[in-house]
C-alpha atoms as a PDB file:
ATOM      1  CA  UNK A   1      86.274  66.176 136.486  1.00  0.00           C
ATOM      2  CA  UNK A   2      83.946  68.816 136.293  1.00  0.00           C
ATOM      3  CA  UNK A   3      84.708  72.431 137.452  1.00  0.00           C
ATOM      4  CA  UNK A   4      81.099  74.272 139.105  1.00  0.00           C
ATOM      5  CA  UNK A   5      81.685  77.964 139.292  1.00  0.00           C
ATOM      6  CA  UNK A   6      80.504  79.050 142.898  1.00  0.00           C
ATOM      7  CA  UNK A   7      78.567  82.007 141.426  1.00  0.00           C
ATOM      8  CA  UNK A   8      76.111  79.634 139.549  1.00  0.00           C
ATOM      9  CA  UNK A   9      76.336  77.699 136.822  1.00  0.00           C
ATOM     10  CA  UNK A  10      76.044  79.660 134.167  1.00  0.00           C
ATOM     11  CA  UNK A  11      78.178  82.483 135.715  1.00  0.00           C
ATOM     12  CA  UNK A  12      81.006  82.456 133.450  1.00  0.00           C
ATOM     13  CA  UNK A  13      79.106  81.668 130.341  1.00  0.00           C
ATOM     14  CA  UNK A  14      80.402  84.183 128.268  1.00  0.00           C
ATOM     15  CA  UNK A  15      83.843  83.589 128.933  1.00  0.00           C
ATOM     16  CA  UNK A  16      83.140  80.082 128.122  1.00  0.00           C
ATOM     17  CA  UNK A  17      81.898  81.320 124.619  1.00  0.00           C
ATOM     18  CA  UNK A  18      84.440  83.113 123.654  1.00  0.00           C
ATOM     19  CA  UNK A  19      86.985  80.161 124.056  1.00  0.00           C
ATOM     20  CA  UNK A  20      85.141  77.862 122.522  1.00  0.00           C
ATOM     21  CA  UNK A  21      84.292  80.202 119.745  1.00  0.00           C
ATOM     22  CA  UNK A  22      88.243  80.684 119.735  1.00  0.00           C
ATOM     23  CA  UNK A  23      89.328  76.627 119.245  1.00  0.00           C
ATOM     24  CA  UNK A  24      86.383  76.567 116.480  1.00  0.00           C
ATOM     25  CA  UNK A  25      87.917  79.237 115.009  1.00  0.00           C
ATOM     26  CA  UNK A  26      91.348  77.756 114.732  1.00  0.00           C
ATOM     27  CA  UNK A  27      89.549  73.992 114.284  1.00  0.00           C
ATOM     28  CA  UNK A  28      88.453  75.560 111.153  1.00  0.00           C
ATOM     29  CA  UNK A  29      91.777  76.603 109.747  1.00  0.00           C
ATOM     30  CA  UNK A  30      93.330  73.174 110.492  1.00  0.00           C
ATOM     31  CA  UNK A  31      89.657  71.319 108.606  1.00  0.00           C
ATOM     32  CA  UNK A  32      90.437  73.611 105.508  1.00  0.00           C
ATOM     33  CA  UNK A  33      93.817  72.501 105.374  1.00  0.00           C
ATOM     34  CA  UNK A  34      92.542  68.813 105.358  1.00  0.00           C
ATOM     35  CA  UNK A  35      90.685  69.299 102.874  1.00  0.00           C
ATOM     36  CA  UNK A  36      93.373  71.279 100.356  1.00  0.00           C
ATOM     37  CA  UNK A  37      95.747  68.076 101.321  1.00  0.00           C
ATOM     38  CA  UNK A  38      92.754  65.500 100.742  1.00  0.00           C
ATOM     39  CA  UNK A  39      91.914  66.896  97.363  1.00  0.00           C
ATOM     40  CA  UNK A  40      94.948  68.229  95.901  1.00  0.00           C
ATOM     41  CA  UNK A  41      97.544  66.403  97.085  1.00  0.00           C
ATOM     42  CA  UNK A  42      96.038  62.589  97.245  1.00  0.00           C
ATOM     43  CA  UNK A  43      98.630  61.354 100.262  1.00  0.00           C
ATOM     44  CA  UNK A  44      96.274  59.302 101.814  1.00  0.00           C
ATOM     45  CA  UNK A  45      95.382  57.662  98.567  1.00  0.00           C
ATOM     46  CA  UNK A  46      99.060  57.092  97.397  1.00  0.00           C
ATOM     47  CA  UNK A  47      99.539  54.891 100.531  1.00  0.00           C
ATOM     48  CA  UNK A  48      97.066  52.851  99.847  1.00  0.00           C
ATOM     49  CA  UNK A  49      98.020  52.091  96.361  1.00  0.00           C
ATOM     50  CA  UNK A  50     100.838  49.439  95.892  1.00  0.00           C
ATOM     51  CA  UNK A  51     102.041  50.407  92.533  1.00  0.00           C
ATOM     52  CA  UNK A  52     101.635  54.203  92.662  1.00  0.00           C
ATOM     53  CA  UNK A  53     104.290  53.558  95.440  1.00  0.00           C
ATOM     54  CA  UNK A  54     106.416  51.652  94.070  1.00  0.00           C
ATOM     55  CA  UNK A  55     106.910  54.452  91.481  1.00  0.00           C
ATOM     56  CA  UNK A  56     108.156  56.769  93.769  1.00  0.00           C
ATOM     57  CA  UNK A  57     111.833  57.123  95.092  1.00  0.00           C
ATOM     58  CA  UNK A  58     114.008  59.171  96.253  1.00  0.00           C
ATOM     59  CA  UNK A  59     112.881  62.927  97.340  1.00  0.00           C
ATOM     60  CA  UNK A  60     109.048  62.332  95.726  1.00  0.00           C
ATOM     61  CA  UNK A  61     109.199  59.651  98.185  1.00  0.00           C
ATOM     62  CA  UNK A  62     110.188  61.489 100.902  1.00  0.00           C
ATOM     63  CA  UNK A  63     107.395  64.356 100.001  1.00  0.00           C
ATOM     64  CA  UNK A  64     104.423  61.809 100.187  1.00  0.00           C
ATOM     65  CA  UNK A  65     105.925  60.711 103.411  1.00  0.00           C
ATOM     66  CA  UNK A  66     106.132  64.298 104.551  1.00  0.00           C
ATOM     67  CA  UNK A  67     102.497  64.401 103.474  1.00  0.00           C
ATOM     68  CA  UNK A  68     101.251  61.464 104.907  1.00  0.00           C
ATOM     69  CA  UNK A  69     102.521  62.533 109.039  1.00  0.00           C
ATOM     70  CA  UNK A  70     101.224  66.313 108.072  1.00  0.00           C
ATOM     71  CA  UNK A  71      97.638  64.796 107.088  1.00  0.00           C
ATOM     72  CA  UNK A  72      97.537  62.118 109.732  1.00  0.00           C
ATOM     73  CA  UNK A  73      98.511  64.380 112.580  1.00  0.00           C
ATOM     74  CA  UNK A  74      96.014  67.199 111.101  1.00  0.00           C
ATOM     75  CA  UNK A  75      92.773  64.945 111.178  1.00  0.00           C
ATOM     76  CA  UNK A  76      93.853  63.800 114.211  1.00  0.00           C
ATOM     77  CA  UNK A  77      93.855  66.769 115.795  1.00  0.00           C
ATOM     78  CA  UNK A  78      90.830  68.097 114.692  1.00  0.00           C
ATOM     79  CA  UNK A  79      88.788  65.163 116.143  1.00  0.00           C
ATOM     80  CA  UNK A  80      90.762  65.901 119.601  1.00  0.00           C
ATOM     81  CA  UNK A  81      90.386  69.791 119.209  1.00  0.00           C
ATOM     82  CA  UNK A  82      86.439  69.544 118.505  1.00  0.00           C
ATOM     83  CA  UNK A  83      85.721  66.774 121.459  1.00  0.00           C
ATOM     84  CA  UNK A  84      87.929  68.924 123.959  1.00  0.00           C
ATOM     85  CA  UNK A  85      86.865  72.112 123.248  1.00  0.00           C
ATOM     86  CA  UNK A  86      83.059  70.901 123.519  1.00  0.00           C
ATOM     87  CA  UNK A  87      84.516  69.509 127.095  1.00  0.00           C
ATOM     88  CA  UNK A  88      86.173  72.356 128.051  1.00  0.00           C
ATOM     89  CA  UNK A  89      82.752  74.387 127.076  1.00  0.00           C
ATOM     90  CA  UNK A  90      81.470  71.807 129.236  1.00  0.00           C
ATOM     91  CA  UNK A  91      83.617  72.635 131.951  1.00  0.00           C
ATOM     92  CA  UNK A  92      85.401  69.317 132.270  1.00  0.00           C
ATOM     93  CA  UNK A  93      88.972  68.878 132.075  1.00  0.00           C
ATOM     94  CA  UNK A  94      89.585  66.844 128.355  1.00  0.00           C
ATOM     95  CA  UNK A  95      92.659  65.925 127.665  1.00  0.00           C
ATOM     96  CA  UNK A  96      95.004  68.928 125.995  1.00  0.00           C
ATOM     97  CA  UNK A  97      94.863  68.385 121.811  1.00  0.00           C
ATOM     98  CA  UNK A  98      98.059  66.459 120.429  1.00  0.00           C
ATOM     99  CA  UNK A  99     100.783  67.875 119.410  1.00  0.00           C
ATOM    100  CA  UNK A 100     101.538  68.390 115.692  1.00  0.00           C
ATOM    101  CA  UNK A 101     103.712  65.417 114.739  1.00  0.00           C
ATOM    102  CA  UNK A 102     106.537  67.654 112.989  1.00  0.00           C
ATOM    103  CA  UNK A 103     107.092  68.776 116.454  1.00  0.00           C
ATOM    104  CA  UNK A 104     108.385  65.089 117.796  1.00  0.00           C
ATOM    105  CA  UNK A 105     111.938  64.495 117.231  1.00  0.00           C
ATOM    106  CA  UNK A 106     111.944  61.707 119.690  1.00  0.00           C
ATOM    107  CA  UNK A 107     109.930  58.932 120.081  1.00  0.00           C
ATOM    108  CA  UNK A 108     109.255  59.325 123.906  1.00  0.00           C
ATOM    109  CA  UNK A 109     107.855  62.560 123.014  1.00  0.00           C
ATOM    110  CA  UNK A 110     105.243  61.070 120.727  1.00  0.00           C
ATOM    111  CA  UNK A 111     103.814  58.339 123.050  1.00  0.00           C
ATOM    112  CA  UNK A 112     103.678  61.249 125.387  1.00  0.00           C
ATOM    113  CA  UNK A 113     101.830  64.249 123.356  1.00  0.00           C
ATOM    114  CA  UNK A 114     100.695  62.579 120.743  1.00  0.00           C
ATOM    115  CA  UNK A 115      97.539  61.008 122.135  1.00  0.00           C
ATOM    116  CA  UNK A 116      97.356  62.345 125.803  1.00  0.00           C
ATOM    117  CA  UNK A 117      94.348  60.614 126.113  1.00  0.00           C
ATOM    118  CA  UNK A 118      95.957  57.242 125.952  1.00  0.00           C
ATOM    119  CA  UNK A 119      99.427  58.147 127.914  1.00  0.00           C
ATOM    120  CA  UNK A 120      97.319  59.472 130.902  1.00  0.00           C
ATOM    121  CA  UNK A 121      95.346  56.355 131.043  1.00  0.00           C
ATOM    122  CA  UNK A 122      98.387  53.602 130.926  1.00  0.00           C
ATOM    123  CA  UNK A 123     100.138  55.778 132.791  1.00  0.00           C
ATOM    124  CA  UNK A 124      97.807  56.071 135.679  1.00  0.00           C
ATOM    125  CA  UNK A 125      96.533  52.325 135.434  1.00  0.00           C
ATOM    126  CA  UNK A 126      98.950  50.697 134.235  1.00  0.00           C
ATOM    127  CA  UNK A 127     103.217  52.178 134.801  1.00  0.00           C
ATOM    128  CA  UNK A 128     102.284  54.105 138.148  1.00  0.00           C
ATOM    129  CA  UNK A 129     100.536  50.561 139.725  1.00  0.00           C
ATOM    130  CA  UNK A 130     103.398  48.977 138.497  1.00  0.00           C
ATOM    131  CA  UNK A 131     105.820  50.652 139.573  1.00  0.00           C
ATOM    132  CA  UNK A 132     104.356  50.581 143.447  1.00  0.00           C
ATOM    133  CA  UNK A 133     104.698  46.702 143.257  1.00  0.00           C
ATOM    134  CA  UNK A 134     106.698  45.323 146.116  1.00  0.00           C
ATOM    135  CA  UNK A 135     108.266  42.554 144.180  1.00  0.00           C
ATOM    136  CA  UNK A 136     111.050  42.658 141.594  1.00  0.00           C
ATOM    137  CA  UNK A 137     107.747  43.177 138.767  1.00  0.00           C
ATOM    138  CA  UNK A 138     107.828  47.094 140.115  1.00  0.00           C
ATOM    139  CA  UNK A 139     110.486  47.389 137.113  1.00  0.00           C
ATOM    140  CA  UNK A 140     108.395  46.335 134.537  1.00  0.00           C
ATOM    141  CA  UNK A 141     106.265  49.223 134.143  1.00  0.00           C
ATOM    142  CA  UNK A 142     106.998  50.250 130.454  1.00  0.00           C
ATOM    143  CA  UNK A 143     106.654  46.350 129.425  1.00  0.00           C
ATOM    144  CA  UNK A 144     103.357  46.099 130.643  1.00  0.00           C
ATOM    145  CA  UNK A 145     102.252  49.174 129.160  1.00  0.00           C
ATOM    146  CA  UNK A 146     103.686  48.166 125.722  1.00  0.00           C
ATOM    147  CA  UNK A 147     101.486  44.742 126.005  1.00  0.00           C
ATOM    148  CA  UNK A 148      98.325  46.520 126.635  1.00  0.00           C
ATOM    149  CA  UNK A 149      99.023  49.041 123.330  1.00  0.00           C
ATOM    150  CA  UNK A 150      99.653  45.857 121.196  1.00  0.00           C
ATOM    151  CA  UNK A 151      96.253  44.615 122.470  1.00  0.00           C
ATOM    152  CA  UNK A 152      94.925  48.123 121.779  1.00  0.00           C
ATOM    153  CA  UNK A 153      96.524  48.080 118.409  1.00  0.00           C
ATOM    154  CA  UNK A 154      97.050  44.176 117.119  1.00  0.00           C
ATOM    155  CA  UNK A 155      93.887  42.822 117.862  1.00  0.00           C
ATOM    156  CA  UNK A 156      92.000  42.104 114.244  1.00  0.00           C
ATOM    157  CA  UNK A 157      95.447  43.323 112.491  1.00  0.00           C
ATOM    158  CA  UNK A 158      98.273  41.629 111.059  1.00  0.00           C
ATOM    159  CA  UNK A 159     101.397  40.973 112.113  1.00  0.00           C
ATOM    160  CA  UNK A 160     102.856  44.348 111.028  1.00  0.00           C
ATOM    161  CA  UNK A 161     100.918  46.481 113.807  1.00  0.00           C
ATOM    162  CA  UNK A 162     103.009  43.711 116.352  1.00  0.00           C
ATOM    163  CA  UNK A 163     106.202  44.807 114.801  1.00  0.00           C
ATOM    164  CA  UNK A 164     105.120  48.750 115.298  1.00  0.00           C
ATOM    165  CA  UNK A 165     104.290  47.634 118.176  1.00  0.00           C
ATOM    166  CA  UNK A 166     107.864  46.271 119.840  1.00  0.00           C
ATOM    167  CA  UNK A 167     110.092  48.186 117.275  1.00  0.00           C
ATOM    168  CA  UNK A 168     108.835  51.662 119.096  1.00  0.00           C
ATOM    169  CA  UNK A 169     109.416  49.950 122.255  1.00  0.00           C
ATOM    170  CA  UNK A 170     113.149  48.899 121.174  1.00  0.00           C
ATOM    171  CA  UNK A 171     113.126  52.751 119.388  1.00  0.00           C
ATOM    172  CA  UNK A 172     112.197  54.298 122.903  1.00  0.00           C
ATOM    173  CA  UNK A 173     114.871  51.847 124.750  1.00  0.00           C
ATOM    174  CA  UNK A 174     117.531  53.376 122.923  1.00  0.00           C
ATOM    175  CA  UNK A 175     116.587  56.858 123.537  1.00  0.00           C
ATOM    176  CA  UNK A 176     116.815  55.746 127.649  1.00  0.00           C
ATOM    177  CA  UNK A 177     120.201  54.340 126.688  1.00  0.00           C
ATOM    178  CA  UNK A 178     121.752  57.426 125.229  1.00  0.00           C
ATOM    179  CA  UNK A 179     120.205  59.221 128.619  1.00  0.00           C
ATOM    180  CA  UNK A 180     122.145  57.562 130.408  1.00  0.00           C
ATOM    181  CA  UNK A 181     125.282  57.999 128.540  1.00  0.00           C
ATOM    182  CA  UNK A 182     124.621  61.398 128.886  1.00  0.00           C
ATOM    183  CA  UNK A 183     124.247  61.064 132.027  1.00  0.00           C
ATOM    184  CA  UNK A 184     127.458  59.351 132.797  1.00  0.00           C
ATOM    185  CA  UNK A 185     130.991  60.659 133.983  1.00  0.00           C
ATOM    186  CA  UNK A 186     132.511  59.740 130.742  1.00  0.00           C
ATOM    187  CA  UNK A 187     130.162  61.924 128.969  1.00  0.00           C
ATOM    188  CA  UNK A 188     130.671  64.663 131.330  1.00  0.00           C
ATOM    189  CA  UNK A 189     134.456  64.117 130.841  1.00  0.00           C
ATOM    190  CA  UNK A 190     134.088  64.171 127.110  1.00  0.00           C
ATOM    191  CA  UNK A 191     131.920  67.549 127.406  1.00  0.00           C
ATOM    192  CA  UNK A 192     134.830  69.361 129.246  1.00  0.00           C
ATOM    193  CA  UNK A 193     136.950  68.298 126.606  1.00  0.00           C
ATOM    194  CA  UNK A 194     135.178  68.952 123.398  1.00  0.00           C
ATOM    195  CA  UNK A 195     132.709  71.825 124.537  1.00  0.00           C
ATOM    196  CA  UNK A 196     129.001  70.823 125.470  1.00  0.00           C
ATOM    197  CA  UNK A 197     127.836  72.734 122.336  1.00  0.00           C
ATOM    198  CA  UNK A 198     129.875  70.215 120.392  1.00  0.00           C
ATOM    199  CA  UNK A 199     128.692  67.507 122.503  1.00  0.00           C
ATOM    200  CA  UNK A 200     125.121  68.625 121.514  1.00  0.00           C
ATOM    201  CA  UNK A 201     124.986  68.892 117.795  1.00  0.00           C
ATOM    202  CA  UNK A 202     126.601  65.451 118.010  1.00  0.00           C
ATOM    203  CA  UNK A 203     123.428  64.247 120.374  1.00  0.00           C
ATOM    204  CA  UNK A 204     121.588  65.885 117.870  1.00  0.00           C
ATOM    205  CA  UNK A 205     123.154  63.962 114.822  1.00  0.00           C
ATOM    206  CA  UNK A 206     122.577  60.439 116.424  1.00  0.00           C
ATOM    207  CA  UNK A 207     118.845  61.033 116.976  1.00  0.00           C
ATOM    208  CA  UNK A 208     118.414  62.416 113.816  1.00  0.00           C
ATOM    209  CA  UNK A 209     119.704  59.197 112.504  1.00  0.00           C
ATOM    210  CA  UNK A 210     116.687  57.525 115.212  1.00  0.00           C
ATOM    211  CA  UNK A 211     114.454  59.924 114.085  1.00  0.00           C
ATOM    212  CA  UNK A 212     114.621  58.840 110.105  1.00  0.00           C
ATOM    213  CA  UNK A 213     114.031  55.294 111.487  1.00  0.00           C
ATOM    214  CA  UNK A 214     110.806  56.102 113.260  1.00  0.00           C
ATOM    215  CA  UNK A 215     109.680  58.187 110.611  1.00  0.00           C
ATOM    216  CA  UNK A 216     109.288  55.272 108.606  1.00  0.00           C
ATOM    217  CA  UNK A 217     108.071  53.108 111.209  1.00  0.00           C
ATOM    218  CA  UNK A 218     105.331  55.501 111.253  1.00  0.00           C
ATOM    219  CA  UNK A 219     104.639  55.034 107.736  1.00  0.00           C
ATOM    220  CA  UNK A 220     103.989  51.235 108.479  1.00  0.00           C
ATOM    221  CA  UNK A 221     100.970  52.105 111.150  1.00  0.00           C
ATOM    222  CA  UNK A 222      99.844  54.912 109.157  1.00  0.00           C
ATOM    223  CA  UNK A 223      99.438  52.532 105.751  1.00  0.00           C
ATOM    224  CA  UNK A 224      98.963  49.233 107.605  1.00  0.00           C
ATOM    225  CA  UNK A 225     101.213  47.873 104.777  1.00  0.00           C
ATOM    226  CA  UNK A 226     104.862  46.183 105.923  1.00  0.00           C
ATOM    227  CA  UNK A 227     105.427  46.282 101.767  1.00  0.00           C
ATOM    228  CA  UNK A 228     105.551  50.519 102.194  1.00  0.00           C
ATOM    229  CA  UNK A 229     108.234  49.971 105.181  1.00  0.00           C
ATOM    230  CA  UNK A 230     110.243  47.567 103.040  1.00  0.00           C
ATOM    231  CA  UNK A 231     110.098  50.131 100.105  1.00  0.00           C
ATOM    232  CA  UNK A 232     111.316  53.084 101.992  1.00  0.00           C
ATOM    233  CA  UNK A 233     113.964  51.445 103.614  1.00  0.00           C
ATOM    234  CA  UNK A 234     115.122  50.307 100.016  1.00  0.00           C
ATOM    235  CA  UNK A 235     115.142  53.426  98.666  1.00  0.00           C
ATOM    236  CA  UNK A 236     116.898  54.889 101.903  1.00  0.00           C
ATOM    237  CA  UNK A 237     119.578  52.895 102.971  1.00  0.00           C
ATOM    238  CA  UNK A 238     120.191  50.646  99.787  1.00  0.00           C
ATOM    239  CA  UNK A 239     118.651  52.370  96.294  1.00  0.00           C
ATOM    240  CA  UNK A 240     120.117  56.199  97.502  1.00  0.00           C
ATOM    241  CA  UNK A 241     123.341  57.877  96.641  1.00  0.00           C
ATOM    242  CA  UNK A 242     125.411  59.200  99.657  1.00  0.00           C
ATOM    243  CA  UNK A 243     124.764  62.241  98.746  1.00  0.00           C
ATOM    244  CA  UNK A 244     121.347  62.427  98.415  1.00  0.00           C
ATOM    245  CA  UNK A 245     121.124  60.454 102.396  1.00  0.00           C
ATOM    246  CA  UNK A 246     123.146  63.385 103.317  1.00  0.00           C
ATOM    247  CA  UNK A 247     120.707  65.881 102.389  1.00  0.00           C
ATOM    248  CA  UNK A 248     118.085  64.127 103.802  1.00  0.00           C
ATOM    249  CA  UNK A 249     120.001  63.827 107.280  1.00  0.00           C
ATOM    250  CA  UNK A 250     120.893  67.249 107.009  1.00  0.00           C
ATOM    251  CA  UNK A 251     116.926  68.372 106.535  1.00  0.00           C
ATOM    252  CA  UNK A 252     116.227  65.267 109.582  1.00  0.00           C
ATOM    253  CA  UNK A 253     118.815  66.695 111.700  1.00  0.00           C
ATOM    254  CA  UNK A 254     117.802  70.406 111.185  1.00  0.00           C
ATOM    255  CA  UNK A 255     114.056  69.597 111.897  1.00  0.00           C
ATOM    256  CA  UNK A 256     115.545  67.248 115.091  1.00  0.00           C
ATOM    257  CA  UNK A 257     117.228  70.682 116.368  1.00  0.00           C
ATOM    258  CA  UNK A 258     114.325  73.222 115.682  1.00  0.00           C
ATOM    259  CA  UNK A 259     112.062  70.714 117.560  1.00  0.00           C
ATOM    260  CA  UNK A 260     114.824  70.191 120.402  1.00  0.00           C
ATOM    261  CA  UNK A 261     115.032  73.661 121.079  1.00  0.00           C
ATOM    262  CA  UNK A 262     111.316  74.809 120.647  1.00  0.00           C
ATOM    263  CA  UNK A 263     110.446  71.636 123.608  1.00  0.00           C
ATOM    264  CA  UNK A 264     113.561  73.296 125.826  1.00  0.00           C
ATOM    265  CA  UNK A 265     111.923  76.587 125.851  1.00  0.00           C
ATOM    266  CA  UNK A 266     108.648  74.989 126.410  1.00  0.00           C
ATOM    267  CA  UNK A 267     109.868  73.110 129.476  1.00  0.00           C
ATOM    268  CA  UNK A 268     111.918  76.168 130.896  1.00  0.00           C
ATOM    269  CA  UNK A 269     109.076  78.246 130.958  1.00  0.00           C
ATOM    270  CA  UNK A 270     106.538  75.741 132.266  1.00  0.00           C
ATOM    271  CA  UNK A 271     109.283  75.885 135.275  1.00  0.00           C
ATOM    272  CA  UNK A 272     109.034  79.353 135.240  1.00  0.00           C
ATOM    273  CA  UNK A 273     105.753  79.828 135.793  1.00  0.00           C
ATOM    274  CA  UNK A 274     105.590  76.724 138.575  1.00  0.00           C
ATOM    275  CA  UNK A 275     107.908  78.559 140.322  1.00  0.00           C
ATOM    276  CA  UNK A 276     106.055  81.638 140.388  1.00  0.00           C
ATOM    277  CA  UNK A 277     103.095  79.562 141.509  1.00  0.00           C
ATOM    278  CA  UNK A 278     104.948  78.629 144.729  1.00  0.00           C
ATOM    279  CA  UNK A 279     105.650  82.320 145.557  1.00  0.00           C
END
C-alpha cells in the first residue's frame, strides 16, 4: 500500500532521504561483512564440497556450521534490506527485513521473522481462510500452509527439501506441545513447587536440545545435501564424547536463553507502546 503525504508528494522528501541514506548505510556494513566471510572464511564453499566435509568433526564442525547460518542469514538480509528500503523510499509498506538467524531459538520464530514476506502471504491466504472454514477442515490451517511451502520449496529438488519440509513441521508441533504443557495445571502445580525460575531454565534446557536439532536441519536446506545432515548427526550424537555434547549444549542452551530473553523484552515493550497508543 502506498502512503501519499497530503502536503504533496514530494513533501517529506528529505525525511525520506535521510532514512534511506540510513538502511544504505547499515546495508553497507552487513555487504562488507559478506564479503570478509566469502573470501576469508570459504563457508559457503566447504558445504558444497563432500570431502572437505567429511574432514571436519567435532568443534571445526560446529564453526563452519556457525558460519554457514551467519553467511546465509547475512546475504539474505541484505537483498531484503536493499528492496525494502527502496520501498519504504517509495513510500510503500515492504515487508520489515528478517531477523538475524542467531536470534531464533525456536523454530516458530523462524517461519515467522525469518522471511516476513512469505509468513504474511500464507498467513493471509492460506491459515486465516482456513481457519474461517465452517467444516471440521477450519483446523487444518498449519497443514495446508506446510503443503504450499513444500510446493514452494520441493518442486525441481530432491527428496531432501521434502524431508526439511515435514521435519520443521514435526519440529514446530513439538514446540505447540510443550505450550501446552506449560500451559497445563500440572505444570502450574510443578511451578509452585520447584520455583518458576527453575521451571524456566529447565524449558530452556529442552529447547536447547530442539534447537541443536533444527540447527542441523538447517544445514540440510542451506547445502541441499542429506549426506551433510547425516554427517553432523554422526559426529553429534554418535562420533562425540559426553563431554564435548555438553559443551556444546551448554553454548546451545546459553544462546537459547540470550535469544529468549532479548524476544521477551521485545514483546513487552511492543505492549507498552500499544498501550500507550490506546490512551
Amino acid at each position: 500500500m502506498i502512503e501519499e503525504n497530503e502536503s504533496g508528494t514530494n513533501a517529506d522528501l528529505l525525511k525520506r532521504a535521510e532514512k534511506l541514506l540510513n538502511e544504505l548505510v547499515r546495508l553497507t556494513g552487513t555487504g562488507f561483512l559478506v564479503v570478509f566471510m566469502m573470501h576469508f572464511l570459504y563457508t559457503d564453499a566447504v558445504i558444497d564440497d563432500p570431502y572437505l566435509l567429511s574432514q571436519l568433526n567435532g568443534w571445526p564442525l560446529y564453526g563452519m556450521i556457525l558460519g554457514s547460518i551467519l553467511y546465509f542469514s547475512h546475504v539474505h538480509m541484505m537483498a531484503y534490506q536493499l528492496g525494502g528500503a527502496l520501498a519504504r523510499f517509495d513510500r510503500i509498506n515492504a515487508p520489515s527485513k528478517p531477523k538475524c538467524l542467531f536470534r531464533m531459538h525456536k523454530n516458530s520464530l523462524t517461519w515467522r521473522y525469518f522471511d516476513k514476506g512469505l509468513y504474511d502471504f500464507v498467513l493471509k491466504y492460506i491459515h486465516i481462510p482456513t481457519s474461517n472454514l465452517k467444516s471440521k477442515w477450519n483446523k487444518c490451517g498449519r497443514l495446508f500452509v506446510f503443503i504450499f511451502v513444500t510446493c514452494w520449496h520441493c518442486i525441481g529438488n530432491r527428496l531432501w527439501a521434502f524431508f526439511w519440509v515435514w521435519s520443521n513441521f514435526g519440529i514446530l508441533y513439538l514446540e505447540m506441545l510443550g505450550k501446552l504443557i506449560i500451559e497445563s495445571k500440572g505444570y502450574r502445580r510443578l511451578s509452585m513447587t520447584f520455583g518458576s525460575g527453575t521451571m524456566k531454565r529447565i524449558n530452556r534446557v529442552v529447547g536447547s536440545q530442539l534447537l541443536i536439532i533444527h540447527i542441523s536441519l538447517s544445514m540440510l536446506f542451506f547445502s541441499g545435501s542429506e549426506n551433510i545432515l547425516i554427517h553432523i548427526i554422526h559426529e553429534t550424537y554418535f562420533n562425540n564424547a559426553i563431554r564435548s555434547y555438553f559443551v556444546l549444549s551448554l553454548a546451545v542452551y546459553s544462546a537459547y536463553h540470550v535469544s529468549d530473553l532479548i524476544f521477551q523484552y521485545e514483546k513487552s515493550k511492543q505492549q507498552s507502546c500499544n498501550v500507550r497508543k490506546t490512551k
